[in-house]
PDB file of N, CA and C in Angstrom:
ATOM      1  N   UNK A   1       0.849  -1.189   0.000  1.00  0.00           N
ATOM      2  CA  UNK A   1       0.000   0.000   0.000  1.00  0.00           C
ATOM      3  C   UNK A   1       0.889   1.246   0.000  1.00  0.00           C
ATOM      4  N   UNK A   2       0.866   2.066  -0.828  1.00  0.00           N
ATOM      5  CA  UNK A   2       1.355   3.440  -0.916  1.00  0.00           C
ATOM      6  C   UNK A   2       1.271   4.300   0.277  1.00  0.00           C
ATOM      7  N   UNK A   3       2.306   4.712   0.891  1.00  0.00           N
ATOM      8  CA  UNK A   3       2.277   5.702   2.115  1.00  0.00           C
ATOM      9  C   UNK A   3       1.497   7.359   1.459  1.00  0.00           C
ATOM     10  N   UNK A   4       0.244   7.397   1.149  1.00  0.00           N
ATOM     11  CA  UNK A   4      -0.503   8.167   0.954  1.00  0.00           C
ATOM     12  C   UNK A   4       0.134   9.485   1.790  1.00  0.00           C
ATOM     13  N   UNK A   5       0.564   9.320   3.268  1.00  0.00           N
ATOM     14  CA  UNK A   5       0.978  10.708   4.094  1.00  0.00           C
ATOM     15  C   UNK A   5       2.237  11.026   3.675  1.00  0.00           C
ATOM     16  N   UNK A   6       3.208  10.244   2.989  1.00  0.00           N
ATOM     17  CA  UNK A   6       4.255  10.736   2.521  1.00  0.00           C
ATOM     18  C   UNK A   6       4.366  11.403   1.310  1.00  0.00           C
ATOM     19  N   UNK A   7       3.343  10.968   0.476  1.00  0.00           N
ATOM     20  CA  UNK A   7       3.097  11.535  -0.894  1.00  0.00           C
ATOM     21  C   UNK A   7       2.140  12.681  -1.291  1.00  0.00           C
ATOM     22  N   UNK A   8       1.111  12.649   0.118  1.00  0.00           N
ATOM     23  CA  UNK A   8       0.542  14.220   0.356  1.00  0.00           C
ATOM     24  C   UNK A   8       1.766  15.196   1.076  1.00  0.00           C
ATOM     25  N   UNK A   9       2.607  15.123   1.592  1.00  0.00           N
ATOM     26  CA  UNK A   9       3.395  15.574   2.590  1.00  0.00           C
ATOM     27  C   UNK A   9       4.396  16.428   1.222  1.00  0.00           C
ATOM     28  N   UNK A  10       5.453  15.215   0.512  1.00  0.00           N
ATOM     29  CA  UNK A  10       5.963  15.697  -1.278  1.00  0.00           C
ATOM     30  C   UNK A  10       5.111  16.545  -1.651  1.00  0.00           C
ATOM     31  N   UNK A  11       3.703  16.680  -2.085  1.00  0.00           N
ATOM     32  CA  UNK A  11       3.086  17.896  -2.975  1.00  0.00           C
ATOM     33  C   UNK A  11       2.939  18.832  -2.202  1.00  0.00           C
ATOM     34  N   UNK A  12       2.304  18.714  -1.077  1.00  0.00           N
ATOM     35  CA  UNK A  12       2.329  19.973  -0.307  1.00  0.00           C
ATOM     36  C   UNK A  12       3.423  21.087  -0.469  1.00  0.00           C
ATOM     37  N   UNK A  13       4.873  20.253   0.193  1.00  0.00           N
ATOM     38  CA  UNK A  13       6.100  21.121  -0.523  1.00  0.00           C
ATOM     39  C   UNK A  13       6.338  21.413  -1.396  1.00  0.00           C
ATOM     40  N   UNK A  14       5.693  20.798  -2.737  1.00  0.00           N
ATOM     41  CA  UNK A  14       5.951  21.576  -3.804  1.00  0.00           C
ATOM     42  C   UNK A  14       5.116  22.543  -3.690  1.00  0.00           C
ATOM     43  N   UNK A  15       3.656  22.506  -3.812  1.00  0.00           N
ATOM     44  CA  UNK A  15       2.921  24.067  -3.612  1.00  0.00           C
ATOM     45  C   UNK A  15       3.805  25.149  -3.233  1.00  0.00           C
ATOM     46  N   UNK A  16       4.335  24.965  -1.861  1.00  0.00           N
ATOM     47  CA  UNK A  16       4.736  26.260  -1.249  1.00  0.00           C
ATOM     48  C   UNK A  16       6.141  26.291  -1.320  1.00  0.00           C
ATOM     49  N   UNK A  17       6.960  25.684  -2.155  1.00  0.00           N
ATOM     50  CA  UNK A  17       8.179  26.142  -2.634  1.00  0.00           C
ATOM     51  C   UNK A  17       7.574  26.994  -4.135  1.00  0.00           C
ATOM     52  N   UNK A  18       6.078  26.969  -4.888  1.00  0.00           N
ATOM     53  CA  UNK A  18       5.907  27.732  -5.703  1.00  0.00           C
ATOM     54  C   UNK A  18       5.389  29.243  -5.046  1.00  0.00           C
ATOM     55  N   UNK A  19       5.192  29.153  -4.060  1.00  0.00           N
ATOM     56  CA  UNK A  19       4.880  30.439  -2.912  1.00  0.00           C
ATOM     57  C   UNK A  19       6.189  31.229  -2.152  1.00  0.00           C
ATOM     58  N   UNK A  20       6.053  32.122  -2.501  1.00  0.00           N
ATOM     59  CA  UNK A  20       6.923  32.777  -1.700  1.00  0.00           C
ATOM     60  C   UNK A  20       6.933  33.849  -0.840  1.00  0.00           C
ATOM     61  N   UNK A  21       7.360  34.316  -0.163  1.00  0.00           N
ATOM     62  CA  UNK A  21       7.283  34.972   1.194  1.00  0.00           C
ATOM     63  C   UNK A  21       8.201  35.812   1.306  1.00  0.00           C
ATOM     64  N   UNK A  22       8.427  37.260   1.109  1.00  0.00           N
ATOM     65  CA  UNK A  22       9.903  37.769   0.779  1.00  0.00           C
ATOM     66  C   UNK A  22       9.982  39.396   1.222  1.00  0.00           C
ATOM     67  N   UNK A  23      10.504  39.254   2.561  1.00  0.00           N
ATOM     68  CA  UNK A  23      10.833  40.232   3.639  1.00  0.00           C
ATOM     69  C   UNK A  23      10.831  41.498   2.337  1.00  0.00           C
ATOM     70  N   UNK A  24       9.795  42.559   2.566  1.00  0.00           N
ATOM     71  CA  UNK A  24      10.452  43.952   1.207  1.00  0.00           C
ATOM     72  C   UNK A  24       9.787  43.789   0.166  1.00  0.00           C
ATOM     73  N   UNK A  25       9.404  42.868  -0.071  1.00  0.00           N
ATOM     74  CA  UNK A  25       8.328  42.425  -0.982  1.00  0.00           C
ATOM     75  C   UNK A  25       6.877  42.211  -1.139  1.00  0.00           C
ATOM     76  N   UNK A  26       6.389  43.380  -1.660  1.00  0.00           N
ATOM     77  CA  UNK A  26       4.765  43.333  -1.328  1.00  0.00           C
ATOM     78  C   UNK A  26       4.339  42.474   0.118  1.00  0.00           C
ATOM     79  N   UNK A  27       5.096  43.829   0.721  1.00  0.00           N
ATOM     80  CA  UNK A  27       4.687  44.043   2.039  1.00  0.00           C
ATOM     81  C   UNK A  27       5.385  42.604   3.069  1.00  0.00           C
ATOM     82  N   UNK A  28       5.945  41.698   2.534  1.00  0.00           N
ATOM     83  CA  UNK A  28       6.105  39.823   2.839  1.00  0.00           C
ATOM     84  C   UNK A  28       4.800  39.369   2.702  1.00  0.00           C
ATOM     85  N   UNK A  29       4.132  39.819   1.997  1.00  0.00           N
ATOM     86  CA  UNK A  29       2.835  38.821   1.652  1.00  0.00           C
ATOM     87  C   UNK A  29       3.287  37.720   0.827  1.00  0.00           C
ATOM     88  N   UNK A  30       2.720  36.508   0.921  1.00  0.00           N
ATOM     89  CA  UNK A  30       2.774  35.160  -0.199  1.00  0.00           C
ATOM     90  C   UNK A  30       2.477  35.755  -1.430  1.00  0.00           C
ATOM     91  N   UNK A  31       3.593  35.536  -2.454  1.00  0.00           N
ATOM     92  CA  UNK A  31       3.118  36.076  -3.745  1.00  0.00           C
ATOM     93  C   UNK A  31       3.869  34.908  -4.277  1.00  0.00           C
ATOM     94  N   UNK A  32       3.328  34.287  -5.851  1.00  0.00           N
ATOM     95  CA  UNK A  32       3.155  33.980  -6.511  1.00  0.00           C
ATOM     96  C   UNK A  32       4.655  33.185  -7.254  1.00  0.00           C
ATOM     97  N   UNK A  33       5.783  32.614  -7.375  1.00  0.00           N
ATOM     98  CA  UNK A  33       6.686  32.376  -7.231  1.00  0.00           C
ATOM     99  C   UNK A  33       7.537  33.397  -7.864  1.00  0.00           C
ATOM    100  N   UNK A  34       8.382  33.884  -7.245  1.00  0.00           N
ATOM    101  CA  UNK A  34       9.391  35.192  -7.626  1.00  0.00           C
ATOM    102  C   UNK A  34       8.729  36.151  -8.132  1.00  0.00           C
ATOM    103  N   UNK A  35       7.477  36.470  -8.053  1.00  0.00           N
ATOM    104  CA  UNK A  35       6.746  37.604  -8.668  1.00  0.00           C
ATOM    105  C   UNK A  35       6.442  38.854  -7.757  1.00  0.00           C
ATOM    106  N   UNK A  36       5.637  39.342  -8.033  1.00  0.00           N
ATOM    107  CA  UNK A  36       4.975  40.410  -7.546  1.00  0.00           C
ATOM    108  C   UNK A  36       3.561  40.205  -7.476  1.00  0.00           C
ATOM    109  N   UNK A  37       3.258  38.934  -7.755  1.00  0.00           N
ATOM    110  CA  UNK A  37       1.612  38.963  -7.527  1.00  0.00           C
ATOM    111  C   UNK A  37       1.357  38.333  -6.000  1.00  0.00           C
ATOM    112  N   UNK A  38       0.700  39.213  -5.063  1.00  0.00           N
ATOM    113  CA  UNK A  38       0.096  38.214  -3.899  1.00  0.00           C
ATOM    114  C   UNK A  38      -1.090  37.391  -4.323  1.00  0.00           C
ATOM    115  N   UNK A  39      -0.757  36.306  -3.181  1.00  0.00           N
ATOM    116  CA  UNK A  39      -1.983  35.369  -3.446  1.00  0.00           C
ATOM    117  C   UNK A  39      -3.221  36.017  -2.972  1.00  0.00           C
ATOM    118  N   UNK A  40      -3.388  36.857  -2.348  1.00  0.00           N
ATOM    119  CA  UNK A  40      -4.272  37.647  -1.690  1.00  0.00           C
ATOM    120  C   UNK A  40      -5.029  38.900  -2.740  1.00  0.00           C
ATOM    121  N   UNK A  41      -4.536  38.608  -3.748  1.00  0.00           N
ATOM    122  CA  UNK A  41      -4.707  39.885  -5.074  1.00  0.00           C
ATOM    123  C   UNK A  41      -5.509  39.046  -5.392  1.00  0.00           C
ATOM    124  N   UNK A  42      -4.953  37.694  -5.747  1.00  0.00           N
ATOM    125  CA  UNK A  42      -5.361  36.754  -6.931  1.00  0.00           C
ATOM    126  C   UNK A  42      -6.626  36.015  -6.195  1.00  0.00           C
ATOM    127  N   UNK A  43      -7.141  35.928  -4.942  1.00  0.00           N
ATOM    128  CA  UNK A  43      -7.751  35.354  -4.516  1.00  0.00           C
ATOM    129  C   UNK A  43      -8.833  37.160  -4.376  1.00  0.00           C
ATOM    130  N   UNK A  44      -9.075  37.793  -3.968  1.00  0.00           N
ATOM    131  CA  UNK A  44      -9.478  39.258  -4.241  1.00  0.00           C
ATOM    132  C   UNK A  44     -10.367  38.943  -5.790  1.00  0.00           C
ATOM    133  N   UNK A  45      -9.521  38.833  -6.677  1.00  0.00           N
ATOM    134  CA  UNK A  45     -10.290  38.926  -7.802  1.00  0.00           C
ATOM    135  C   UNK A  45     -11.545  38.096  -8.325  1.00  0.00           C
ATOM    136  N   UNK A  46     -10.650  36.791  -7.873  1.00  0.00           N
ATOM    137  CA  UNK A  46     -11.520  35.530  -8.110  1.00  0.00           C
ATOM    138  C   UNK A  46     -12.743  36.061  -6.938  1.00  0.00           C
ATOM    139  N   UNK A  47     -12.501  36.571  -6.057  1.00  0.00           N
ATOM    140  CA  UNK A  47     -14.024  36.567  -5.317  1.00  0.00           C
ATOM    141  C   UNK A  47     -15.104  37.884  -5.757  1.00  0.00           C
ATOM    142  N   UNK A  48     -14.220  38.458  -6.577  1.00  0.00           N
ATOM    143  CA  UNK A  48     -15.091  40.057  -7.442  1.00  0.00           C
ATOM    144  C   UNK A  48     -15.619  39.180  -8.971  1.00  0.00           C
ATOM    145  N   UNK A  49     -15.053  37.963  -9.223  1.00  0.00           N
ATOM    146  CA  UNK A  49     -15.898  37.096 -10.030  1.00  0.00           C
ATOM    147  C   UNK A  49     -15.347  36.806 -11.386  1.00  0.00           C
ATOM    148  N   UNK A  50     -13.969  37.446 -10.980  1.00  0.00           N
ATOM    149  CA  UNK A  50     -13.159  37.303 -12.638  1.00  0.00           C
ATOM    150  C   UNK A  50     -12.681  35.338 -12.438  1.00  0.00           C
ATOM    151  N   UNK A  51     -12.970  34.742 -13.470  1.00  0.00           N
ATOM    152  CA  UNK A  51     -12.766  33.275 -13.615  1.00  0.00           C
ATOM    153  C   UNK A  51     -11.088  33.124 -13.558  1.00  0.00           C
ATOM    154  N   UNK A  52     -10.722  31.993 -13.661  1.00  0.00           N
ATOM    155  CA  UNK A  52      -9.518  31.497 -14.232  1.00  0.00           C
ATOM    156  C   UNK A  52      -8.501  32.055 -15.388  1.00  0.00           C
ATOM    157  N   UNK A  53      -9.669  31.759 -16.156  1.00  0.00           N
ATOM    158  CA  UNK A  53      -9.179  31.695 -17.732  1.00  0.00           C
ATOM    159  C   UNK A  53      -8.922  33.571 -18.113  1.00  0.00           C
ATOM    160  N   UNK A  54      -9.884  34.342 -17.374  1.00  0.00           N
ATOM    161  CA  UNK A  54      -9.868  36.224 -17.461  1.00  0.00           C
ATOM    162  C   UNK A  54      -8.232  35.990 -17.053  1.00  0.00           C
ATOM    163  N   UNK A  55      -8.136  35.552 -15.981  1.00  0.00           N
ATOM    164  CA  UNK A  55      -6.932  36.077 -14.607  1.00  0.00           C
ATOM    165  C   UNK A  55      -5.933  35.604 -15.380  1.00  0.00           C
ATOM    166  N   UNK A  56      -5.909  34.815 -16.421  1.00  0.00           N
ATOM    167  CA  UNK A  56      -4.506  34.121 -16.975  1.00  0.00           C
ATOM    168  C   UNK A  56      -4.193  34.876 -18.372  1.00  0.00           C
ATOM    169  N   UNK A  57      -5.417  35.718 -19.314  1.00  0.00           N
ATOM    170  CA  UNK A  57      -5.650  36.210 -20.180  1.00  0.00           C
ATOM    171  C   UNK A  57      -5.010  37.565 -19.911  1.00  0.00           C
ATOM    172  N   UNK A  58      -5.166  38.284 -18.126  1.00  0.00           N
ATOM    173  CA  UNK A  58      -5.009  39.852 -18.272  1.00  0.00           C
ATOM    174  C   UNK A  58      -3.220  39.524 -17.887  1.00  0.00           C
ATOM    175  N   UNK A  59      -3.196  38.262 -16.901  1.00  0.00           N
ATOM    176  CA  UNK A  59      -1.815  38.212 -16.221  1.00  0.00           C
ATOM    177  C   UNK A  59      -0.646  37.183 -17.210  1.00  0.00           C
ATOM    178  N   UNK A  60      -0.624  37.098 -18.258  1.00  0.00           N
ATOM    179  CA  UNK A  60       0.573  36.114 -18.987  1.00  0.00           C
ATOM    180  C   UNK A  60       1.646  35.406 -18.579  1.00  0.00           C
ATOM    181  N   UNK A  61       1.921  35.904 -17.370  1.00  0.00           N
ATOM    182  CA  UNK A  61       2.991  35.524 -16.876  1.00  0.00           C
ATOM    183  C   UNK A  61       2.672  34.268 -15.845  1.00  0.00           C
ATOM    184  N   UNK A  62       1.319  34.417 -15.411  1.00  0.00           N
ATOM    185  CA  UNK A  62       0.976  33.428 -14.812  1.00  0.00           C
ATOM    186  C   UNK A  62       0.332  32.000 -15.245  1.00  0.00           C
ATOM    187  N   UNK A  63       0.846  30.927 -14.703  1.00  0.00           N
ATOM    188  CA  UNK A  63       0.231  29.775 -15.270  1.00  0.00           C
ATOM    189  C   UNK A  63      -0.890  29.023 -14.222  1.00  0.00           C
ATOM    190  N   UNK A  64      -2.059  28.491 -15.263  1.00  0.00           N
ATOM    191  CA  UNK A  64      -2.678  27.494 -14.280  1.00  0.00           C
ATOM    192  C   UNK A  64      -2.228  26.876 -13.184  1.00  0.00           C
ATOM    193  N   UNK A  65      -1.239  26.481 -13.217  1.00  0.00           N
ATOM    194  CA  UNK A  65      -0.436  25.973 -11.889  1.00  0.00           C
ATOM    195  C   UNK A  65      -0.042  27.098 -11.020  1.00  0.00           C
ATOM    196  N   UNK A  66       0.485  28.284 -11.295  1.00  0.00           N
ATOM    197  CA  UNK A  66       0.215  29.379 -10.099  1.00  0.00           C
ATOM    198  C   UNK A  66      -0.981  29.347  -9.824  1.00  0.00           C
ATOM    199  N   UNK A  67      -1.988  29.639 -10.200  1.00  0.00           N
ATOM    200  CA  UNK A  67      -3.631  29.371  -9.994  1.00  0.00           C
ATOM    201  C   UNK A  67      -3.846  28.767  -8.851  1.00  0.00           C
ATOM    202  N   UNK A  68      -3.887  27.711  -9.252  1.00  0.00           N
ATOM    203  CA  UNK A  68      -3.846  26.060  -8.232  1.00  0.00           C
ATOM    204  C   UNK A  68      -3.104  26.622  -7.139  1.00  0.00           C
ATOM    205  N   UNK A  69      -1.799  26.816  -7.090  1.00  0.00           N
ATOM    206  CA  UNK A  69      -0.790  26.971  -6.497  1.00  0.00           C
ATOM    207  C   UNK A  69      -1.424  27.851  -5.371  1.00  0.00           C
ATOM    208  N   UNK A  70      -2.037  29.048  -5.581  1.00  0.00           N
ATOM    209  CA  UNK A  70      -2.600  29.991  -5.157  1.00  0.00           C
ATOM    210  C   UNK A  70      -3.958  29.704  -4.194  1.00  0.00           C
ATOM    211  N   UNK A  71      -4.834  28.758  -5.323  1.00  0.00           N
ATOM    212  CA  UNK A  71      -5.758  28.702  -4.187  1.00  0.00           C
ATOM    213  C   UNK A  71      -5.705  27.959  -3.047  1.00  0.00           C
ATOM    214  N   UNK A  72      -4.978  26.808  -3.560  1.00  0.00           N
ATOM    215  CA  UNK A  72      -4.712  25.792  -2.259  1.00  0.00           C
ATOM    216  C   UNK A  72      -3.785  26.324  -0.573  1.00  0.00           C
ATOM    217  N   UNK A  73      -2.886  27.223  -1.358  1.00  0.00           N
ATOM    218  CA  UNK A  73      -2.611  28.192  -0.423  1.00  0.00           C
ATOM    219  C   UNK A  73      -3.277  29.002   0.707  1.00  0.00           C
ATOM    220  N   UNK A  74      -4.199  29.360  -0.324  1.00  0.00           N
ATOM    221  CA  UNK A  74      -5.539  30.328   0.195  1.00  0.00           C
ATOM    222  C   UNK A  74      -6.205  29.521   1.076  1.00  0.00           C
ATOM    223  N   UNK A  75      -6.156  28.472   0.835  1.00  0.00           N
ATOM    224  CA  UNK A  75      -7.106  27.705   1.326  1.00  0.00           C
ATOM    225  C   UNK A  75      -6.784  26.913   2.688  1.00  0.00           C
ATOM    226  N   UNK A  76      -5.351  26.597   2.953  1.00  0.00           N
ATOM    227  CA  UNK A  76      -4.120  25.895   3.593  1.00  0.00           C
ATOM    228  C   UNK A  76      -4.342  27.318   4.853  1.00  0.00           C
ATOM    229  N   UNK A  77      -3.988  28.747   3.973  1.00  0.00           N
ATOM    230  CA  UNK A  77      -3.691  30.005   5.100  1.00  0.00           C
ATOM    231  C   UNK A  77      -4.491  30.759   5.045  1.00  0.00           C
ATOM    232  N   UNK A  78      -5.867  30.083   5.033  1.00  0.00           N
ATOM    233  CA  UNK A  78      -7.228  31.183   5.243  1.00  0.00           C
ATOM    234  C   UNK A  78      -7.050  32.560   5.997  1.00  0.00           C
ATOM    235  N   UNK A  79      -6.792  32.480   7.138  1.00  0.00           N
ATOM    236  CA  UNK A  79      -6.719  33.594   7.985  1.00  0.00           C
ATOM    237  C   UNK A  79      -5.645  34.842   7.510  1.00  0.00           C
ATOM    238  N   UNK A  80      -4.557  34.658   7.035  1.00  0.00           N
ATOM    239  CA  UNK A  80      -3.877  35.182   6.328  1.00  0.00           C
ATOM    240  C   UNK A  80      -4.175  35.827   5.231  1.00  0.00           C
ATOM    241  N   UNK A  81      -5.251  35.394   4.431  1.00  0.00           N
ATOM    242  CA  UNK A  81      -5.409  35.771   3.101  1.00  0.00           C
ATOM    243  C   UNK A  81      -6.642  36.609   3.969  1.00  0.00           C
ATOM    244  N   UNK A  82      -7.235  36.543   4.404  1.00  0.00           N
ATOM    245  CA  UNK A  82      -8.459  37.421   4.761  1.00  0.00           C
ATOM    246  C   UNK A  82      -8.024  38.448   5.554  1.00  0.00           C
ATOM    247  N   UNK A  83      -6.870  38.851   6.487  1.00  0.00           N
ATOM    248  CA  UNK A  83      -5.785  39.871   6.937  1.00  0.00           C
ATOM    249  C   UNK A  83      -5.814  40.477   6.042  1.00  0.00           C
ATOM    250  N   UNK A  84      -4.746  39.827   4.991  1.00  0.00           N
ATOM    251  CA  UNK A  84      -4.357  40.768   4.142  1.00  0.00           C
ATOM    252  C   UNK A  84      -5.137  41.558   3.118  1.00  0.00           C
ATOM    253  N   UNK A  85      -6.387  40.541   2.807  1.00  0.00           N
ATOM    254  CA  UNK A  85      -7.675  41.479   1.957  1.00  0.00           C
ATOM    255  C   UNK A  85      -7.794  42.844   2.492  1.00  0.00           C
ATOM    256  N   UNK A  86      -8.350  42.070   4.240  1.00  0.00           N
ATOM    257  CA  UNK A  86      -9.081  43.619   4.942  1.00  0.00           C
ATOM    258  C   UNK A  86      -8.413  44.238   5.044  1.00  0.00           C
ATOM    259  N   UNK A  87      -6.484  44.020   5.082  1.00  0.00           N
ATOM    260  CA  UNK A  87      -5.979  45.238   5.275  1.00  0.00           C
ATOM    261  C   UNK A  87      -5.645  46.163   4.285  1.00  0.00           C
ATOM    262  N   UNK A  88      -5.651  45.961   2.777  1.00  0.00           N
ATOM    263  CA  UNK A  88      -5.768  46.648   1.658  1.00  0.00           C
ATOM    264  C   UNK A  88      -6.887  47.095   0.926  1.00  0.00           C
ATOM    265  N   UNK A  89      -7.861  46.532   2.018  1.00  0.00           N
ATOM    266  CA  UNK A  89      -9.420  46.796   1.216  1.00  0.00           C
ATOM    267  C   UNK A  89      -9.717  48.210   1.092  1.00  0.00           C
ATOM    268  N   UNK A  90     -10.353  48.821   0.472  1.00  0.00           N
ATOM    269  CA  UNK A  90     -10.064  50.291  -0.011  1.00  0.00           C
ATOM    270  C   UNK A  90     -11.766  50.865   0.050  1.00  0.00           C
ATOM    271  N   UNK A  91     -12.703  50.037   0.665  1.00  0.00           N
ATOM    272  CA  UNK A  91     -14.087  50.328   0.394  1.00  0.00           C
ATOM    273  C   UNK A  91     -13.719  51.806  -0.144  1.00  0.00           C
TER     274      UNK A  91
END
């Protein structure tokens, strides 16, 4: 039988070696691997209702797998991503 916790444990680290975290860098928010996009932008948009396929169309640089990369993140550091919304939220 396949050690299922060792092989969720491998992807996990890959996700967040595609995440990065970088003291000076949009603010050390998680952005997007060596970029300038936070996951907190990209998760922002998707909830104002722009799809996938918009977010990859306006951003080129980003791939479906940042996407992924992004939400599972979002999803992994809920509390974090909702910080950082409210704290840039601009009502």
């Amino acid at each position: 039988m396949p050690d299922y916790i060792n092989l969720l444990t491998q992807n996990l680290a890959k996700i967040w070696q595609e995440i990065n975290k970088t003291p000076g860098v949009c603010g050390g928010d998680a952005c997007i691997r060596n970029t300038r996009f936070p996951v907190w932008v990209l998760e922002s948009f998707r909830r104002l209702g722009m799809n996938e396929s918009r977010l990859l169309d306006n951003y080129p640089t980003l791939t479906a797998t940042d996407l992924a990369n992004a939400w599972a993140y979002g999803a992994a550091f809920s509390n974090e991503i909702e910080i950082a919304i409210g704290e840039n939220d601009d009502d």
